[in-house]
N, C-alpha and C. Protein backbone atom coordinates (compact mmCIF):
# COMPACT_ATOMS: atom_id res chain seq x y z
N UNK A 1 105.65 90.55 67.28
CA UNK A 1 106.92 90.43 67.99
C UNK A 1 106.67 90.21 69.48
N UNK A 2 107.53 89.64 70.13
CA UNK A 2 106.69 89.31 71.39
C UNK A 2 107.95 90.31 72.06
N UNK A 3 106.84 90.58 73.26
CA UNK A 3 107.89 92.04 74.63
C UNK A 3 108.27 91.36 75.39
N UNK A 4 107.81 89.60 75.79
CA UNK A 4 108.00 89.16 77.19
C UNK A 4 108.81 87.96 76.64
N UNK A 5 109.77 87.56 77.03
CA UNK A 5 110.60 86.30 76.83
C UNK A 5 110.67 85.54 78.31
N UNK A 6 110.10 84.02 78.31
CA UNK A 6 109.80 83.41 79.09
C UNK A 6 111.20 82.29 79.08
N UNK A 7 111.90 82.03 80.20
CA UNK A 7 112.62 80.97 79.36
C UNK A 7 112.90 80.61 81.07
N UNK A 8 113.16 78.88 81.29
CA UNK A 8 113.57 78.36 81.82
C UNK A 8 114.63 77.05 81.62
N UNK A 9 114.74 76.35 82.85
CA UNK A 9 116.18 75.16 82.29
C UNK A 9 115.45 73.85 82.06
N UNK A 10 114.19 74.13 82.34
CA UNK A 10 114.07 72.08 82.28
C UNK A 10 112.45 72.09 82.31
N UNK A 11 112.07 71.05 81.59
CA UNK A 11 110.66 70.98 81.27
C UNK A 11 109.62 70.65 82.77
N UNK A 12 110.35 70.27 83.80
CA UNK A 12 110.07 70.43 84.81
C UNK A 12 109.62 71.56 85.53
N UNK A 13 110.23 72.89 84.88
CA UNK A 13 109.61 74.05 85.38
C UNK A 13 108.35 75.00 85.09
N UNK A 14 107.94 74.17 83.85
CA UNK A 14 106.76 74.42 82.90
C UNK A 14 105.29 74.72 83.58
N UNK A 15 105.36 74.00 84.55
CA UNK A 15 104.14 73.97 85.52
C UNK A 15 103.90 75.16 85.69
N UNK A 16 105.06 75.84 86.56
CA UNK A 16 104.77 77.17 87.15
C UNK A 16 104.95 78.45 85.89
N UNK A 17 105.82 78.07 84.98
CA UNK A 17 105.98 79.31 83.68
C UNK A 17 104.99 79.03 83.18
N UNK A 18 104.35 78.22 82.97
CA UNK A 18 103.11 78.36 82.52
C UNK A 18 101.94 79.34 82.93
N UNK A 19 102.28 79.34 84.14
CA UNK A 19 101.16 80.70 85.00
C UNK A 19 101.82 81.64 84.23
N UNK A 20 102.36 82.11 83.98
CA UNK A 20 103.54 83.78 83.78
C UNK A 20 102.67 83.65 82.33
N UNK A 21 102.35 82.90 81.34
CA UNK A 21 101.85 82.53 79.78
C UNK A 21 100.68 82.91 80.30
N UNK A 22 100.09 81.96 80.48
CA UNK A 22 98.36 82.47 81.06
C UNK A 22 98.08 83.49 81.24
N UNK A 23 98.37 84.61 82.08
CA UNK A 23 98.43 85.64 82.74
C UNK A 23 99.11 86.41 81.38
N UNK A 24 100.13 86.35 80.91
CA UNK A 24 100.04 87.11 79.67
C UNK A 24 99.27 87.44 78.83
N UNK A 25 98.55 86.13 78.40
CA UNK A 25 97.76 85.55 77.16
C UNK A 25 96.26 86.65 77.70
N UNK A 26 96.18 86.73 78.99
CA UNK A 26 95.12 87.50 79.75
C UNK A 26 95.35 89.04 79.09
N UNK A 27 96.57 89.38 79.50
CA UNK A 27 96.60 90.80 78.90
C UNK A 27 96.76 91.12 77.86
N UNK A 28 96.67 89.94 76.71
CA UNK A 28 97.11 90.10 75.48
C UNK A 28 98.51 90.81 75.61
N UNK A 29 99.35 90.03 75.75
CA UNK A 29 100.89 90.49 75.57
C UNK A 29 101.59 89.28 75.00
N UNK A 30 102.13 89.51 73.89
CA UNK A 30 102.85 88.60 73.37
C UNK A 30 104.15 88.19 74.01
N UNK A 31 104.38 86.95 73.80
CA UNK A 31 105.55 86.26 74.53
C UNK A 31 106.54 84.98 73.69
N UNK A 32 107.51 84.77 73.42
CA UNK A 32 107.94 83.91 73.27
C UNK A 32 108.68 83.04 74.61
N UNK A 33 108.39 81.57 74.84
CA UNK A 33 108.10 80.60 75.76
C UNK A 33 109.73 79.64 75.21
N UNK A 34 110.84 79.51 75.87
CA UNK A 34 111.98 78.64 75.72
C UNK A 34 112.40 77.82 76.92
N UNK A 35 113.02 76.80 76.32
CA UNK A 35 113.86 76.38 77.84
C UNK A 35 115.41 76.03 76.73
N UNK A 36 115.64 76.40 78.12
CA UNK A 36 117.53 76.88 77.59
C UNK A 36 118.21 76.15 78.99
N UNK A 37 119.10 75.59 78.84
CA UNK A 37 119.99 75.16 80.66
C UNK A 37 121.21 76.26 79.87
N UNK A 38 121.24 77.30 80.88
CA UNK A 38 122.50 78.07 80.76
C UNK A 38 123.95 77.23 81.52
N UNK A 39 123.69 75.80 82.30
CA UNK A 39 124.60 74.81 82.60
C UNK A 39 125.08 73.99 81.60
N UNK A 40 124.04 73.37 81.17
CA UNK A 40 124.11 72.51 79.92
C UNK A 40 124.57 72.63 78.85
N UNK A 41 124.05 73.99 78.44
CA UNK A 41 124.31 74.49 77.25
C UNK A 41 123.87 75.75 76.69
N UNK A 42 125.45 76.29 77.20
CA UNK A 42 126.01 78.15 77.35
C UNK A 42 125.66 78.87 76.29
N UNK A 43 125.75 77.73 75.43
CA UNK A 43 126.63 78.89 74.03
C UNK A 43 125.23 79.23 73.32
N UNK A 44 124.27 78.18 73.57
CA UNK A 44 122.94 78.60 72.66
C UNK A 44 122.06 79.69 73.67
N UNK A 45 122.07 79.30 75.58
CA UNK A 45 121.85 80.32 76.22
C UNK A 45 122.38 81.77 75.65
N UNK A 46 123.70 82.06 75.95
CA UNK A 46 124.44 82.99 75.36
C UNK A 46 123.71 83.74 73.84
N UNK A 47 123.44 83.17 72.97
CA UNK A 47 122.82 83.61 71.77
C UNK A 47 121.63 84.18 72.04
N UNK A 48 120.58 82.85 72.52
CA UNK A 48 119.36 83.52 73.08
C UNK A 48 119.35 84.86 73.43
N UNK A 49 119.63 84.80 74.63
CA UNK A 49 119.65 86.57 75.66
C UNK A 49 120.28 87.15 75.04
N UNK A 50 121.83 87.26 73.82
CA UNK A 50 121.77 88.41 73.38
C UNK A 50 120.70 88.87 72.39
N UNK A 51 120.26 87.79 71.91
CA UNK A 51 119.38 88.09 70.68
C UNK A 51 117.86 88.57 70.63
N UNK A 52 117.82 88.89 72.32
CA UNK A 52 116.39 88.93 72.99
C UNK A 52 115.59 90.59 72.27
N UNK A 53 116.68 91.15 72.65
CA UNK A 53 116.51 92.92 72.32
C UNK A 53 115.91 92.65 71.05
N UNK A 54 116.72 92.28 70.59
CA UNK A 54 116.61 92.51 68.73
C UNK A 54 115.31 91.80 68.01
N UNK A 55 114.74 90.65 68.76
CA UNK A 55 113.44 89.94 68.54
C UNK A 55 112.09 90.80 69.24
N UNK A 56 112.45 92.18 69.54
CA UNK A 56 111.33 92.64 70.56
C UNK A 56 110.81 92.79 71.90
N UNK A 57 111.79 92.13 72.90
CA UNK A 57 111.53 91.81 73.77
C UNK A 57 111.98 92.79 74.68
N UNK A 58 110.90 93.09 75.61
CA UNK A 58 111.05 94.47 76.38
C UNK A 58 111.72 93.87 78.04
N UNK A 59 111.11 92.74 78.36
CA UNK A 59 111.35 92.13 79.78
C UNK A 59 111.55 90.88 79.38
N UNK A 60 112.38 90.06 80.36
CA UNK A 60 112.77 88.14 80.23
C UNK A 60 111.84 87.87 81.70
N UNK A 61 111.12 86.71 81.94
CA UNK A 61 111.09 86.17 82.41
C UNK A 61 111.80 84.88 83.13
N UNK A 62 112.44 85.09 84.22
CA UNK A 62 113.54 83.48 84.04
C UNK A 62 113.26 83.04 85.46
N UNK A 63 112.83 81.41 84.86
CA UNK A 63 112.35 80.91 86.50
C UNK A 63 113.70 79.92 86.55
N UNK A 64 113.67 79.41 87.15
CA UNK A 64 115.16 78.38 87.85
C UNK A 64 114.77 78.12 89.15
N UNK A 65 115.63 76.59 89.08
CA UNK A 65 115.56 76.24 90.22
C UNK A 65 116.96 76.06 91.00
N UNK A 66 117.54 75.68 92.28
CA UNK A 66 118.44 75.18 92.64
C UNK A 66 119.35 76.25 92.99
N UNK A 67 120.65 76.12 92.29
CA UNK A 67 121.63 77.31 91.91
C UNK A 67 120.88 78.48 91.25
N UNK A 68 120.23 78.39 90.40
CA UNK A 68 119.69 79.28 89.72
C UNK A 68 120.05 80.62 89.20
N UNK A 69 121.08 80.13 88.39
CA UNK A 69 121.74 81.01 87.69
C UNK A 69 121.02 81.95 86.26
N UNK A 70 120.19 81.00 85.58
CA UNK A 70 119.42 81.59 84.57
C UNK A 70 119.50 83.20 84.78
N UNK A 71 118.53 83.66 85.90
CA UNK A 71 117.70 84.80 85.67
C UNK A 71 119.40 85.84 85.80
N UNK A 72 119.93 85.17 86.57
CA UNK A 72 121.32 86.79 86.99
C UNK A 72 122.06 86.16 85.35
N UNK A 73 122.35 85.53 84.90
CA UNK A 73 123.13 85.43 83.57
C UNK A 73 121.98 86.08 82.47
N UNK A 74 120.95 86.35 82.30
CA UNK A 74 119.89 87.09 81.40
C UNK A 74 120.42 88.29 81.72
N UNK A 75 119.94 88.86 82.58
CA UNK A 75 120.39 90.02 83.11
C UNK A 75 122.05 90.61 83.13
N UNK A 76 123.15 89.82 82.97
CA UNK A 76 123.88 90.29 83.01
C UNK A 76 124.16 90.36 81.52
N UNK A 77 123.66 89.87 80.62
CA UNK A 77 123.28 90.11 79.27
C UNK A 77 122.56 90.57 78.54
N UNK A 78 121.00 90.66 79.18
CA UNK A 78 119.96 91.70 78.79
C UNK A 78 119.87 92.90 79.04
N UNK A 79 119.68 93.83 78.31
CA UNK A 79 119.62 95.48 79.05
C UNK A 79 118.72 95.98 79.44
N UNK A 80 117.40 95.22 79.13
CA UNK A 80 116.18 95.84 80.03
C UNK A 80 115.96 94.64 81.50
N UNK A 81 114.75 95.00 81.59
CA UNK A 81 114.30 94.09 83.10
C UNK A 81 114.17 92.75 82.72
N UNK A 82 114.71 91.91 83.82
CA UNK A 82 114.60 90.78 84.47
C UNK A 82 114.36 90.25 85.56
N UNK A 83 112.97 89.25 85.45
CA UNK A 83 112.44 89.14 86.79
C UNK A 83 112.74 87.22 86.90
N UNK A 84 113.12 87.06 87.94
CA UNK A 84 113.65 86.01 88.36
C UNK A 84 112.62 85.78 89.20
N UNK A 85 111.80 83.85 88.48
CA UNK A 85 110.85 83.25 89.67
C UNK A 85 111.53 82.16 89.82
N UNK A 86 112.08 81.92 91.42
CA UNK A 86 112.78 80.87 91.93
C UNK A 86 111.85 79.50 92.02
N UNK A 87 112.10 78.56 91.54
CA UNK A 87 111.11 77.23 91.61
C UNK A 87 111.23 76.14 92.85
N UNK A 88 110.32 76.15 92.82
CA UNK A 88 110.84 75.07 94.63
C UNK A 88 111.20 73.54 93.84
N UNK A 89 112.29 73.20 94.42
CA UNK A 89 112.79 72.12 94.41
C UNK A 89 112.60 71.02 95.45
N UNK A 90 113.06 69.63 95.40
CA UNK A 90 112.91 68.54 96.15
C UNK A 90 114.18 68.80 97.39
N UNK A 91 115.49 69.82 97.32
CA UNK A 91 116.35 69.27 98.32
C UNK A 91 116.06 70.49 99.62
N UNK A 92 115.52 71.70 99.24
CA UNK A 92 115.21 72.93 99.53
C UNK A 92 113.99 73.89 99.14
N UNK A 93 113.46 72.99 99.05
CA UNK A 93 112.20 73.65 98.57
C UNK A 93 111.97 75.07 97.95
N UNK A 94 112.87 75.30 97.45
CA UNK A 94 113.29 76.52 96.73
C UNK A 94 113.68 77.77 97.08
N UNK A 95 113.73 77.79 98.69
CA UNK A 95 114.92 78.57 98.89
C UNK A 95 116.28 78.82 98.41
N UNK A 96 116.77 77.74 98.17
CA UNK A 96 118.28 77.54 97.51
C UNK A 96 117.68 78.86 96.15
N UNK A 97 117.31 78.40 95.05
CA UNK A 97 116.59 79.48 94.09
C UNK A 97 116.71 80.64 94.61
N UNK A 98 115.92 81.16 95.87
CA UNK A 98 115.12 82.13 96.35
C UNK A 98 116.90 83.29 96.47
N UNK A 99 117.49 82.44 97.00
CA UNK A 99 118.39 83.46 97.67
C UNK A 99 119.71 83.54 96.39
N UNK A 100 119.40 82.62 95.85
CA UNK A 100 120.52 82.93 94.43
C UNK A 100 120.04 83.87 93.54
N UNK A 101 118.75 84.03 93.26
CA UNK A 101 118.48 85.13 92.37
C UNK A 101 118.25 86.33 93.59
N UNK A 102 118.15 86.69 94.49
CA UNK A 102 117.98 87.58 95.24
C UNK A 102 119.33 88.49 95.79
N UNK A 103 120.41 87.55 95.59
CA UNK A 103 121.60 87.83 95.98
C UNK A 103 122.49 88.22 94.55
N UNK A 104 122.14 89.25 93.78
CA UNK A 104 122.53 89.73 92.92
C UNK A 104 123.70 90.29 92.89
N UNK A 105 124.98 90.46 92.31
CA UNK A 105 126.04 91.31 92.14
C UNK A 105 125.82 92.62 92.04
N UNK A 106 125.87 93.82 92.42
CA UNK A 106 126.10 95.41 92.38
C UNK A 106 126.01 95.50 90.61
N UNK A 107 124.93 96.05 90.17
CA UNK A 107 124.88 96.57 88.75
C UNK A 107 124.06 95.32 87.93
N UNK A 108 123.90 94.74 88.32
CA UNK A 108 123.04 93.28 87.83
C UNK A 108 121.60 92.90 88.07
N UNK A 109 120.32 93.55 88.36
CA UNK A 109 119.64 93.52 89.46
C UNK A 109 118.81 92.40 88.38
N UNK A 110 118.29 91.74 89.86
CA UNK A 110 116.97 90.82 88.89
C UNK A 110 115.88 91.34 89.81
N UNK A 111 114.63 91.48 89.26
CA UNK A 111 113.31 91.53 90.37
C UNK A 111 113.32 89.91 90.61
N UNK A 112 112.73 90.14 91.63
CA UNK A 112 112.45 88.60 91.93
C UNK A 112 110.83 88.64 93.04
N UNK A 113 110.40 87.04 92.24
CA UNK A 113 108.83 87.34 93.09
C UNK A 113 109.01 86.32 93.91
N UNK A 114 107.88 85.78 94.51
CA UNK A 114 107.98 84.38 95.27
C UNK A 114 108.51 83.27 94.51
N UNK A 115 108.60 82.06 95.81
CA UNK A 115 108.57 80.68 94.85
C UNK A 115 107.74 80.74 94.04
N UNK A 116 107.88 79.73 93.18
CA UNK A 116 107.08 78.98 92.19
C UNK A 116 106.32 80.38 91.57
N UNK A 117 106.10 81.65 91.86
CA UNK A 117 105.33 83.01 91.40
C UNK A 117 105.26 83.11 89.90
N UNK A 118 105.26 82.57 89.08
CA UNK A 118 104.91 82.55 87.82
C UNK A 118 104.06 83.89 87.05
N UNK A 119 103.00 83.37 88.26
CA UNK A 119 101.69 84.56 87.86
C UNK A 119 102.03 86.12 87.80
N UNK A 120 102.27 86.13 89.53
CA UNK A 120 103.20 87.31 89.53
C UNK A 120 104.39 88.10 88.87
N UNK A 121 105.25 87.18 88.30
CA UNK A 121 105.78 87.41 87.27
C UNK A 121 105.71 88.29 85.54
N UNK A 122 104.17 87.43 85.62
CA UNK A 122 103.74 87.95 84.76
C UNK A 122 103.00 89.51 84.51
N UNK A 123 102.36 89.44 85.60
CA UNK A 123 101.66 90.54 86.12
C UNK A 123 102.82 91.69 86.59
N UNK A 124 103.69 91.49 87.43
CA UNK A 124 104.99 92.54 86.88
C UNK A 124 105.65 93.03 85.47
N UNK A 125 105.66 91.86 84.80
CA UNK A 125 106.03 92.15 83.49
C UNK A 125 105.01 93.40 82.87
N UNK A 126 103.54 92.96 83.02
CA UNK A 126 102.62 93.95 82.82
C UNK A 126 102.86 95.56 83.22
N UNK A 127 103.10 95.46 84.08
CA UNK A 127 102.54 97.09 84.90
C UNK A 127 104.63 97.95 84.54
N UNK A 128 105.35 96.70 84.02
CA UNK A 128 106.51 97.18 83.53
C UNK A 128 106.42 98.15 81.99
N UNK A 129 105.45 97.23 81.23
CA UNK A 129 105.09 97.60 80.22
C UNK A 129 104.22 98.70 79.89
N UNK A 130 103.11 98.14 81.11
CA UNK A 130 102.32 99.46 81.12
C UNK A 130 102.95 101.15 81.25
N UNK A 131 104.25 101.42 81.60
CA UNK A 131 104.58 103.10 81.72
C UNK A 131 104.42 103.32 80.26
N UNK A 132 104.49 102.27 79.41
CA UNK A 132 104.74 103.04 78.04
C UNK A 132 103.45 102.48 77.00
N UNK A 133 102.46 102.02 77.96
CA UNK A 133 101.23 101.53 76.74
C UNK A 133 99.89 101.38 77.53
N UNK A 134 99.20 102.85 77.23
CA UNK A 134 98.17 103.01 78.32
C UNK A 134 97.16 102.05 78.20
N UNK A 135 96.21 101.03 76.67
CA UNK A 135 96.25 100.46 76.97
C UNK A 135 96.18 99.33 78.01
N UNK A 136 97.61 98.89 77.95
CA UNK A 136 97.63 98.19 78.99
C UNK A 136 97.79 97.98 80.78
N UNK A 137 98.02 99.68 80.39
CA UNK A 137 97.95 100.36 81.77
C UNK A 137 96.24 100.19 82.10
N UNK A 138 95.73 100.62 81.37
CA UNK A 138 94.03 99.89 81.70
C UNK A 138 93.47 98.97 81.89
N UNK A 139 94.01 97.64 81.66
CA UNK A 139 93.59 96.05 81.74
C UNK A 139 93.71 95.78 82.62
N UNK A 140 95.51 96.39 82.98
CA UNK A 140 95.77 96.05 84.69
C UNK A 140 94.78 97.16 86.12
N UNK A 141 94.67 98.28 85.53
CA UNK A 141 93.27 98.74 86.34
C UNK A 141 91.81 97.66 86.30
N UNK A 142 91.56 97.37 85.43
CA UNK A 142 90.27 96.75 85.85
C UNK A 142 90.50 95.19 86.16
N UNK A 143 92.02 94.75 85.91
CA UNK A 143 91.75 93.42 86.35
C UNK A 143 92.21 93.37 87.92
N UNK A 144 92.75 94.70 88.82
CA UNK A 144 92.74 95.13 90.11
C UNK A 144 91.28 94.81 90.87
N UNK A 145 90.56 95.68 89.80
CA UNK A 145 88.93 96.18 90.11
C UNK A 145 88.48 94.56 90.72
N UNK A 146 88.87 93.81 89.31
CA UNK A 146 88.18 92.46 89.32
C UNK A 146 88.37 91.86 90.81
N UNK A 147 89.56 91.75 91.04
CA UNK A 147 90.50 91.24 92.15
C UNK A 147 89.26 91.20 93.48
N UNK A 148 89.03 93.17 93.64
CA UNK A 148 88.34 93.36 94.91
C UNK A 148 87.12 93.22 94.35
N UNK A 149 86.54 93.10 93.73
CA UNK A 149 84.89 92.78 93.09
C UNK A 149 84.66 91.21 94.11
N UNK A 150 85.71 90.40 93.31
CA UNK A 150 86.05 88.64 94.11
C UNK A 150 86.14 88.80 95.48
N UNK A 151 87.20 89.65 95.99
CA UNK A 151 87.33 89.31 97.80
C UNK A 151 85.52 90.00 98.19
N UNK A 152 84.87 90.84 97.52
CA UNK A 152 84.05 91.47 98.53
C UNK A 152 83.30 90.79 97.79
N UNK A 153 82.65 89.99 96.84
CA UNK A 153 81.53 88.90 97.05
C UNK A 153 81.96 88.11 97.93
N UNK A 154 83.21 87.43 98.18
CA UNK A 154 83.49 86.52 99.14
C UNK A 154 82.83 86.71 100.34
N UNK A 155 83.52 88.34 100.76
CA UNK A 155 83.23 88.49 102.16
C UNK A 155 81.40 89.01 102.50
N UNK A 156 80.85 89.09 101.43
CA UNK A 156 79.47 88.88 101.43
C UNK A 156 78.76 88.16 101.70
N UNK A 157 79.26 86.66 100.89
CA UNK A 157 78.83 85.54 101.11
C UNK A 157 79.21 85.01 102.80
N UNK A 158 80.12 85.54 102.98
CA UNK A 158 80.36 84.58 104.45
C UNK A 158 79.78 85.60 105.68
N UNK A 159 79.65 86.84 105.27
CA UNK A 159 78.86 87.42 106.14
C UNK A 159 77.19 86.91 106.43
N UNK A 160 76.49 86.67 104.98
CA UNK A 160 75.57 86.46 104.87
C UNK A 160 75.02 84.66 105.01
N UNK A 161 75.70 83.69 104.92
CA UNK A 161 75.93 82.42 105.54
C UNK A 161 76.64 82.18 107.08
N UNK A 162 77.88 82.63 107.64
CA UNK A 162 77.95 82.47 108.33
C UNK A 162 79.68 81.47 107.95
N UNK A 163 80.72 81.27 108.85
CA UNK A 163 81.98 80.56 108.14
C UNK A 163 81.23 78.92 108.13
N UNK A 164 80.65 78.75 109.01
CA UNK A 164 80.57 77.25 108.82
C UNK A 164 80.69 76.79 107.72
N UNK A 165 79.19 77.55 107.39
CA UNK A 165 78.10 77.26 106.04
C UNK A 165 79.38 77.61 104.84
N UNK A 166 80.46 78.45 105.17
CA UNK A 166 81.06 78.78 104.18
C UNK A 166 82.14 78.09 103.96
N UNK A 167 82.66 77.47 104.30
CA UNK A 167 83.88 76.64 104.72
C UNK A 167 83.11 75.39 104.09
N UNK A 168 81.57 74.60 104.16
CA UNK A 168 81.61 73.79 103.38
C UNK A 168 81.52 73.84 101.75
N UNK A 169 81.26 74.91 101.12
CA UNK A 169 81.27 75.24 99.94
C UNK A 169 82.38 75.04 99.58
N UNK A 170 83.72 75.41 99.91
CA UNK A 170 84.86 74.90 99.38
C UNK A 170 85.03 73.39 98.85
């Protein structure tokens, strides 16, 4: 049964929900992956999100762009968490997004990460899950660990080269 429901409006947004999958697939957390236009077409949106609970699903993922209504219409239909990743667009680079899912109605809340934050997304979804599955409360400890393991070889290497020398390795 999958805990994480991924769903966006347009195959255009796939790029970045795709990080939020990856990053799942990392913690072994199951997910089911949709695109739904809650503009386009309400009534199968509408079904979806109510039917989310009942398929397993502990958290929605909803990226959008523009208006970005998705993630606050999940949420005003889902009863657990919803995290809203705003997608940068061509007229606003995804501010427009940024401040529509951020600007929530009183009793409606969405989390919301950066633009395009996919990853992050996902990785919230995690440590959401984690209060109730130690588990996975552990994966996300050592994939922390991993995190600073990476910055402090980094900062090893450039101590021990020098930035020049390090700056051409990139």
């Amino acid at each position: 049964m999958p805990k994480v429901g991924i769903v966006m409006g347009s195959d255009s947004d796939l790029k970045v929900m795709s990080k939020a999958a990856a990053t799942l697939e990392e913690f072994g957390i199951d997910y089911e992956m949709t695109i739904i236009s809650a503009h386009r077409e309400p009534d199968v949106f509408f079904e979806w999100a109510k039917a989310a609970e009942g398929k397993g699903m502990k958290v929605i993922i909803a990226g959008a762009g523009m208006a970005a209504h998705l993630p606050g219409m999940c949420a005003a239909l889902f009863p657990m968490p919803v995290i809203g990743v705003p997608l940068s667009g061509k007229n606003l680079a995804g501010e427009d997004a940024l401040f529509s899912i951020v600007q929530m109605p009183p009793g409606i809340p969405v989390a919301t990460v950066a633009i395009d934050g996919g990853m992050n997304a996902a990785i919230l979804a995690a440590k959401i899950l984690s209060v109730s599955d130690g588990e996975l409360l552990e994966k996300l400890k050592a994939y922390t660990a991993r995190m600073k393991e990476t910055v402090q070889a980094k900062a090893a290497r450039l101590d021990e080269i020098g930035y020049e020398a390090y700056l051409q390795t990139k």
